[in-house]
C-alpha atoms as a PDB file:
ATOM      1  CA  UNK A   1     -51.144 150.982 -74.429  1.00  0.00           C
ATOM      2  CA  UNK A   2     -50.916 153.072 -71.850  1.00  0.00           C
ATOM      3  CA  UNK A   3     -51.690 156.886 -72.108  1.00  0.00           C
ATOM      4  CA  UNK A   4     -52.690 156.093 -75.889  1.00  0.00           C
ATOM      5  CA  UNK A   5     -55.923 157.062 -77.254  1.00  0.00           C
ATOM      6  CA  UNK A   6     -58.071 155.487 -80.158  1.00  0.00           C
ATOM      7  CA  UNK A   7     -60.932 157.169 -82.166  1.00  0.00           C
ATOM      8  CA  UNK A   8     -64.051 154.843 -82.826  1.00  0.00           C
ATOM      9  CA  UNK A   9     -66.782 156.615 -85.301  1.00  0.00           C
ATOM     10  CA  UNK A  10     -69.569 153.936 -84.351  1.00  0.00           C
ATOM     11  CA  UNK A  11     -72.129 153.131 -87.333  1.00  0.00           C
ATOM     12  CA  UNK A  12     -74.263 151.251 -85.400  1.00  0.00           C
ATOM     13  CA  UNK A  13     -75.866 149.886 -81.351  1.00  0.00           C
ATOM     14  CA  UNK A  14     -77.469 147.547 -80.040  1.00  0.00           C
ATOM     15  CA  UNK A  15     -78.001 145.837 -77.166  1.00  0.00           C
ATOM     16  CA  UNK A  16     -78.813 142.822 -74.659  1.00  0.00           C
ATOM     17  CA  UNK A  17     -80.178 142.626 -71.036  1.00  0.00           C
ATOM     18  CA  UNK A  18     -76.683 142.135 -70.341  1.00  0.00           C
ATOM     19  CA  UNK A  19     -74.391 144.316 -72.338  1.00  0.00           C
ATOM     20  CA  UNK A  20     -74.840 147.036 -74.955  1.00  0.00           C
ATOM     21  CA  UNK A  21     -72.969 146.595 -78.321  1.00  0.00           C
ATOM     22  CA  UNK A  22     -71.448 149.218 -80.227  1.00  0.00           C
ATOM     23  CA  UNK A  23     -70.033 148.717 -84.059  1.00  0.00           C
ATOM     24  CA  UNK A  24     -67.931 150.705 -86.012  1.00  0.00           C
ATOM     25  CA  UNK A  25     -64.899 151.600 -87.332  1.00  0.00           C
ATOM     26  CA  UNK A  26     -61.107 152.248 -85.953  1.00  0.00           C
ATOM     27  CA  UNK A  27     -60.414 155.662 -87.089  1.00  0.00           C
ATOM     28  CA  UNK A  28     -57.294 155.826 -85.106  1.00  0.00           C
ATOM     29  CA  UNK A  29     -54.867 153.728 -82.674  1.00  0.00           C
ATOM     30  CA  UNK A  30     -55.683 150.469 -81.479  1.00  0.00           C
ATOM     31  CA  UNK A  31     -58.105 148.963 -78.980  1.00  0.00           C
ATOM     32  CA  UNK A  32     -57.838 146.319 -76.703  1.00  0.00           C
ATOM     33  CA  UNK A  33     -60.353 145.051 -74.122  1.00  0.00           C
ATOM     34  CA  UNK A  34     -60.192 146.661 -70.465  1.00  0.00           C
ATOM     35  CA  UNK A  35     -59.713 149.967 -72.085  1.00  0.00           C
ATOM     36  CA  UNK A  36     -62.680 152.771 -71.972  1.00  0.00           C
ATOM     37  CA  UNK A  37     -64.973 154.287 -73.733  1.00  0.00           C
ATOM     38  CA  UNK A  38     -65.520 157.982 -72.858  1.00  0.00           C
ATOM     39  CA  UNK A  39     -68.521 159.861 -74.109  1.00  0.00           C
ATOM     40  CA  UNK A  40     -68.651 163.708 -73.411  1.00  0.00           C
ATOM     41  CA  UNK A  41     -71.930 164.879 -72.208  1.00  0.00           C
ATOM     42  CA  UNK A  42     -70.987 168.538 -71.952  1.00  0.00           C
ATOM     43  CA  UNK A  43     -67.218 169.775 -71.209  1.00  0.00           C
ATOM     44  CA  UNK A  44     -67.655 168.822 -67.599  1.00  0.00           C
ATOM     45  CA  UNK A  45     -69.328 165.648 -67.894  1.00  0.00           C
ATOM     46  CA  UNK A  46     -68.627 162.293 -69.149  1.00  0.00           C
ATOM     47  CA  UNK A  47     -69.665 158.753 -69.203  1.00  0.00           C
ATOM     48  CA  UNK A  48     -67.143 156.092 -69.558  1.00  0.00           C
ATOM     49  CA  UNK A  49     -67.285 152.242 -69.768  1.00  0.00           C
ATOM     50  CA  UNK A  50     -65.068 149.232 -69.887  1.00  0.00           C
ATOM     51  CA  UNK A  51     -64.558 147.188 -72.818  1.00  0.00           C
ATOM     52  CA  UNK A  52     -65.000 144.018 -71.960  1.00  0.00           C
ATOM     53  CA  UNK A  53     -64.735 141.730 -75.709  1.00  0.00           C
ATOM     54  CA  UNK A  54     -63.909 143.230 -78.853  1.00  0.00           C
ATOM     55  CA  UNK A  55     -64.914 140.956 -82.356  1.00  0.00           C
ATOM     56  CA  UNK A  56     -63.485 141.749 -85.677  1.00  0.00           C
ATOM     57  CA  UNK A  57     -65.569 140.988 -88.643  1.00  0.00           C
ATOM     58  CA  UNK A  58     -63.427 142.519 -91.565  1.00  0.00           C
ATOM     59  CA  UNK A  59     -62.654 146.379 -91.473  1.00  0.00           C
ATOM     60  CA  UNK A  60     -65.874 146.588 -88.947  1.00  0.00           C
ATOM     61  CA  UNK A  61     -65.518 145.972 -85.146  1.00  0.00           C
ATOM     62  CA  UNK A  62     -67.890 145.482 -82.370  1.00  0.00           C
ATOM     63  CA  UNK A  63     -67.145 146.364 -78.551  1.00  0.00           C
ATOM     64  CA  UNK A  64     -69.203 144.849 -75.829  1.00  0.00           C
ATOM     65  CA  UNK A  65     -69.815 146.954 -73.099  1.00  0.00           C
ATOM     66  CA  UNK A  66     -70.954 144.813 -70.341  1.00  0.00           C
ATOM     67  CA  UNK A  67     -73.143 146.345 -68.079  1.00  0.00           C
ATOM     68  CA  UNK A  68     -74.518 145.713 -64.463  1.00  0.00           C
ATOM     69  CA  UNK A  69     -78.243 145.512 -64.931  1.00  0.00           C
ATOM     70  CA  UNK A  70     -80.902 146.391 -67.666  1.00  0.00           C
ATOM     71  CA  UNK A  71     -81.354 149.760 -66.610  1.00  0.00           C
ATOM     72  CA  UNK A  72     -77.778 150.569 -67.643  1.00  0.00           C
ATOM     73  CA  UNK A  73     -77.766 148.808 -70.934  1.00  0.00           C
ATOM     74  CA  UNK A  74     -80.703 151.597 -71.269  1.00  0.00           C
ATOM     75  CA  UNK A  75     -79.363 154.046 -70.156  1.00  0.00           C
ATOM     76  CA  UNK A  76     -76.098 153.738 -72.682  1.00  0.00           C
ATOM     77  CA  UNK A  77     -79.030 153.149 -75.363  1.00  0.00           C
ATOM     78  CA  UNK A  78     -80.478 156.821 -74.870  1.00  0.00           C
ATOM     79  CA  UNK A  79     -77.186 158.371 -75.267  1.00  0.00           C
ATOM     80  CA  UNK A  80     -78.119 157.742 -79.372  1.00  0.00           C
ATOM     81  CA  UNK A  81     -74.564 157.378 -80.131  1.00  0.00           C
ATOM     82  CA  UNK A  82     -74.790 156.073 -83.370  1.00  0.00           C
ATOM     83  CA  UNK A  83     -72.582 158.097 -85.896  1.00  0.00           C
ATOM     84  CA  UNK A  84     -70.462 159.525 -82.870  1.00  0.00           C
ATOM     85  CA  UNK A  85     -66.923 159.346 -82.398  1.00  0.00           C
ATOM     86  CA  UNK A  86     -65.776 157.966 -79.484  1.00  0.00           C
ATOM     87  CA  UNK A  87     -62.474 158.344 -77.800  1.00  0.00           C
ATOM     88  CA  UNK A  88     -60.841 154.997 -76.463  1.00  0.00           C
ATOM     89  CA  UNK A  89     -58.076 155.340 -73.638  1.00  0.00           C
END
C-alpha cells in the first residue's frame, strides 16, 4: 500500500468525544486503517489524521478518526468537510 493514494468524496460527519467519523464513498484505490487522511487548507498547509477503524456498510464506508481530546474532534468538525474529497495515502 505503500506510496498509493485513495480518493474519499465524504457525504457525511459526525462525531464523538472520542473520535470524529467521516462517511462516504471510495472513489479510487483502497483504504486500510493506519493510513491518512490529508486535508489541504491552502497549498502550503495541511491537516492529516490516522485512520484508526474503517466499517463497510454496502457501497458506503465510514473511517474513524480517533482523536486525542474533545477539542480535536472539534476542531476536525469545523473543517465542514462534508462533500469534500479527501486524499488517502
Amino acid at each position: 500500500m505503500e506510496g498509493q493514494i485513495a480518493e474519499f468524496k465524504i457525504r457525511q460527519t459526525r462525531k464523538t468525544e472520542t473520535a470524529f467519523m467521516i462517511q462516504g464513498e471510495l472513489i479510487n484505490g483502497q483504504m486500510v486503517e493506519g493510513m491518512e487522511i490529508h486535508v489541504y487548507l491552502n497549498q502550503h498547509l495541511q491537516v492529516s489524521g490516522v485512520i484508526t477503524e474503517i466499517i463497510k456498510v454496502n457501497e458506503q464506508y465510514e473511517m474513524i478518526i480517533g482523536c486525542s481530546d474533545l477539542d480535536e474532534v472539534d476542531f476536525w468538525d469545523m473543517l465542514n468537510l462534508k462533500d469534500k474529497v479527501l486524499e488517502i495515502k
